[in-house]
C-alpha atoms as a PDB file:
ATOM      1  CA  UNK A   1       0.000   0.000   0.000  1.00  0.00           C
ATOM      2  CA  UNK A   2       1.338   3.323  -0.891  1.00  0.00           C
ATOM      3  CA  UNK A   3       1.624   6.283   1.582  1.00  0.00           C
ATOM      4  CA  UNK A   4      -1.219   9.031   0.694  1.00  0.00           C
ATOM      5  CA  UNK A   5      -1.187  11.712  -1.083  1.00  0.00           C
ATOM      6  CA  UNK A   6      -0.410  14.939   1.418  1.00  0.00           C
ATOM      7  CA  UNK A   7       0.716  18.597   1.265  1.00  0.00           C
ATOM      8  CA  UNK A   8       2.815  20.801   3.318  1.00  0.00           C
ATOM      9  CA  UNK A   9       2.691  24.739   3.773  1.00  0.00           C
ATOM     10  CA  UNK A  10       5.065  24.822   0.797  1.00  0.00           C
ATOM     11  CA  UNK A  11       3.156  22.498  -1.653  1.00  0.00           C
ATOM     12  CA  UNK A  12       2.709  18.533  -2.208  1.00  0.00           C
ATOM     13  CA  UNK A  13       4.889  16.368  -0.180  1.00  0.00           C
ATOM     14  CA  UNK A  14       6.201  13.644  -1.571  1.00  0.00           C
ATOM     15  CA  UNK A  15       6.146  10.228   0.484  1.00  0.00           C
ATOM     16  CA  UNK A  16       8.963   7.536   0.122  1.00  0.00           C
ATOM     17  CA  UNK A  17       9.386   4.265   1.823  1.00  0.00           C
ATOM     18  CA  UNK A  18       8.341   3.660   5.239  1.00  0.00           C
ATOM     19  CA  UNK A  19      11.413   3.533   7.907  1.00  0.00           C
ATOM     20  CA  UNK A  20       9.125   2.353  10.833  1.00  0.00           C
ATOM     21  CA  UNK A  21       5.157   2.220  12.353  1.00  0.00           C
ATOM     22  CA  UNK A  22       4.312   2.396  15.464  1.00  0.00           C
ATOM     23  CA  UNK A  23       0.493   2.329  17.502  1.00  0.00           C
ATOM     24  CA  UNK A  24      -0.537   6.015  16.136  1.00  0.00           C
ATOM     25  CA  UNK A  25       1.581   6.743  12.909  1.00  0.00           C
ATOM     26  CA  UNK A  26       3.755   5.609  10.410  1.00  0.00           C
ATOM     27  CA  UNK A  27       7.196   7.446   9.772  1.00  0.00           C
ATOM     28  CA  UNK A  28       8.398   7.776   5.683  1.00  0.00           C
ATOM     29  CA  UNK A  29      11.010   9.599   3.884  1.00  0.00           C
ATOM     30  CA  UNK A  30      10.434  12.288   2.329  1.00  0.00           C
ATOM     31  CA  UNK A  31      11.550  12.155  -1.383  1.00  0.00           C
ATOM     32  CA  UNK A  32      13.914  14.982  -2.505  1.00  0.00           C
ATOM     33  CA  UNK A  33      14.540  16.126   1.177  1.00  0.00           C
ATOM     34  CA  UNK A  34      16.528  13.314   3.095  1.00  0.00           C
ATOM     35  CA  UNK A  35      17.227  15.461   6.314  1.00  0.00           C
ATOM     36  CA  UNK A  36      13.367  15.136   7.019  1.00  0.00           C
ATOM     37  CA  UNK A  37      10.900  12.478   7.440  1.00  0.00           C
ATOM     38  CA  UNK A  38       6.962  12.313   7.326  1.00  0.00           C
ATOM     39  CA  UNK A  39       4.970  11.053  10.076  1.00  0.00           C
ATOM     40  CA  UNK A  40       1.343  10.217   9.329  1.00  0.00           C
ATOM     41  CA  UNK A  41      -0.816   9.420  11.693  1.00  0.00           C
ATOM     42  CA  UNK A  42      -3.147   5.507  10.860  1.00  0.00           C
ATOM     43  CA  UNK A  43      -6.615   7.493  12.178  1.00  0.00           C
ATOM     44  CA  UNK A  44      -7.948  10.935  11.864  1.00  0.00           C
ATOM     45  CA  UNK A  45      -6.701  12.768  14.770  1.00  0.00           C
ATOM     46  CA  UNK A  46      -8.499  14.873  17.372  1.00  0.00           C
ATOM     47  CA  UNK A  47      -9.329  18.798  16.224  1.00  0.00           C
ATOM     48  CA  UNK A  48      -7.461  19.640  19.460  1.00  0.00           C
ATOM     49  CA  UNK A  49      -4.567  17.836  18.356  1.00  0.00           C
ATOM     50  CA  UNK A  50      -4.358  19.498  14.733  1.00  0.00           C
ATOM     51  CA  UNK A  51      -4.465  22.691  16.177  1.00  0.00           C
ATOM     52  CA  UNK A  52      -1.336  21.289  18.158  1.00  0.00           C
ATOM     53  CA  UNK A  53       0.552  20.406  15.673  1.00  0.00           C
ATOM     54  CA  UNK A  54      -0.557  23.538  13.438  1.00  0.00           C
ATOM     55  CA  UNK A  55       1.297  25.971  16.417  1.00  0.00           C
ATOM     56  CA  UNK A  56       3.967  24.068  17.016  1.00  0.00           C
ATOM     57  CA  UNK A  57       6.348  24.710  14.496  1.00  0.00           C
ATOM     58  CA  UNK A  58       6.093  28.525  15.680  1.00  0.00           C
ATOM     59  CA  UNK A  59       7.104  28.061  18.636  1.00  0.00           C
ATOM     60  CA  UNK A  60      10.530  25.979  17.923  1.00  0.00           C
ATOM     61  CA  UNK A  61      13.929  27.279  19.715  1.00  0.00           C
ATOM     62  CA  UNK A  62      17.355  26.655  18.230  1.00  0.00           C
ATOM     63  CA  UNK A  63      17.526  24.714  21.904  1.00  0.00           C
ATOM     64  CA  UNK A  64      14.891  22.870  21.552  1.00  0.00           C
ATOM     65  CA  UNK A  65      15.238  21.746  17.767  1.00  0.00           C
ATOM     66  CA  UNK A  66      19.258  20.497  19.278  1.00  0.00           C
ATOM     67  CA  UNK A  67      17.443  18.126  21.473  1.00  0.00           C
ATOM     68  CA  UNK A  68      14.268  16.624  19.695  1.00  0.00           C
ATOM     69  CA  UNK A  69      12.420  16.262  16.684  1.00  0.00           C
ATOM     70  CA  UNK A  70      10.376  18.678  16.568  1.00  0.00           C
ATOM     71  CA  UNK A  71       7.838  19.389  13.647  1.00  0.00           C
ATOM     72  CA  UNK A  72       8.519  21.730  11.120  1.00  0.00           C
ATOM     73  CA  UNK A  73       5.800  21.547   9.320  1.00  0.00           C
ATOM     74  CA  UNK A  74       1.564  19.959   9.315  1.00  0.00           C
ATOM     75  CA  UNK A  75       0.865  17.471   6.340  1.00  0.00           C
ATOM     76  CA  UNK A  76      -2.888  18.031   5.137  1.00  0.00           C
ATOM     77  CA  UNK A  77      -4.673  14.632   3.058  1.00  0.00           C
ATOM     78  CA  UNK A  78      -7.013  15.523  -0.037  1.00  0.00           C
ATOM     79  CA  UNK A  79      -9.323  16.358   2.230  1.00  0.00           C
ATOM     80  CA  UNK A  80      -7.452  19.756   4.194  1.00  0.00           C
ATOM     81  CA  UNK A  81      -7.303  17.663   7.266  1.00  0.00           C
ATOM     82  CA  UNK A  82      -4.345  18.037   9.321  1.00  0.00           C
ATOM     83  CA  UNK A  83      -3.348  13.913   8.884  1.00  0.00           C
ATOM     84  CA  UNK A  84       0.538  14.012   9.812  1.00  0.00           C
ATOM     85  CA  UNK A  85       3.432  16.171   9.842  1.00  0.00           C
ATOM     86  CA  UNK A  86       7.616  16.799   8.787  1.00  0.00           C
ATOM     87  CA  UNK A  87      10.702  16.575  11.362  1.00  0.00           C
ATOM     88  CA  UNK A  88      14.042  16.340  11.216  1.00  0.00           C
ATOM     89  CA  UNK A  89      15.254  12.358  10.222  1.00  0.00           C
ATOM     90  CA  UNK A  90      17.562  11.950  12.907  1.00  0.00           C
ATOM     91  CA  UNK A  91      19.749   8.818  13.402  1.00  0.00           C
ATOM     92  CA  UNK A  92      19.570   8.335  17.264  1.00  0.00           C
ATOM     93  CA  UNK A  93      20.746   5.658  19.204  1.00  0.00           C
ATOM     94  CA  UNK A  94      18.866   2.107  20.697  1.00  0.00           C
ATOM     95  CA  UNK A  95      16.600   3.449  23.329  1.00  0.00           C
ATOM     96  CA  UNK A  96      17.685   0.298  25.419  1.00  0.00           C
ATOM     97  CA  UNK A  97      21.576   1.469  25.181  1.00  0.00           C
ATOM     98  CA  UNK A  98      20.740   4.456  27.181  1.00  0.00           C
ATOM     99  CA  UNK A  99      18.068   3.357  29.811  1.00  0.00           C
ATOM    100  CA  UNK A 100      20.764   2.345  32.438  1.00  0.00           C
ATOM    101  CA  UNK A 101      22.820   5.257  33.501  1.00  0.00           C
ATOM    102  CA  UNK A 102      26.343   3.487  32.642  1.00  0.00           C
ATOM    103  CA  UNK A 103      25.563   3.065  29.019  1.00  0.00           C
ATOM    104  CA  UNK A 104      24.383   6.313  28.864  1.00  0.00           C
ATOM    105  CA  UNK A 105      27.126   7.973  30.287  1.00  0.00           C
ATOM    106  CA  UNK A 106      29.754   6.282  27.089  1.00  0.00           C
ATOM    107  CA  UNK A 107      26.896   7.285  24.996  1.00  0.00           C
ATOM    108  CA  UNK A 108      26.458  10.511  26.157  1.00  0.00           C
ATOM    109  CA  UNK A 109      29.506  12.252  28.475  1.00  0.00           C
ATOM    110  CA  UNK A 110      27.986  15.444  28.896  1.00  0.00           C
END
């Protein structure tokens, strides 16, 4: 099954291949832009939860985007609901390598 069709504040988005899914969304790259990825959530989301996503990418720090992955951008379906949105593909480490606090620490000195 493909991904659907969806468009960002800039224009269509195109989808690539799915890197993972998980028990709300699906993450895909994002063809053309390989420092991003597309997550999209399975259900129609909440309109409190659009509205969410629609403010967040305002309110992004130079901090904040260091630390997580935060979205940059909403992804709209056919329909102009607010179905996923764009972050930053980041290649992080196995959660499990940094639950105990001496893996951590080699993983992360600081």
């Amino acid at each position: 099954m493909s991904a659907p069709a969806v468009t960002g504040s800039k224009g269509p988005v195109r989808i690539g291949q799915r890197l993972g899914k998980g028990g709300e969304g699906a993450v895909y790259e994002v063809v053309g832009q390989p420092d991003l990825v597309a997550k999209l959530y399975l259900k129609d989301i909440a309109p409190e939860r659009a509205e969410k996503l629609r403010v967040m990418p305002q309110l992004v720090t130079p901090q904040l985007a260091s630390l997580t992955a935060w979205p940059h951008d909403v992804l709209k379906g056919t329909n102009g609901n607010v179905v996923g949105f764009l972050m930053p593909k980041i290649i992080a480490h196995d959660v499990h390598k940094v639950y105990g606090p001496k893996s951590r620490q080699q993983i992360f000195p600081q």
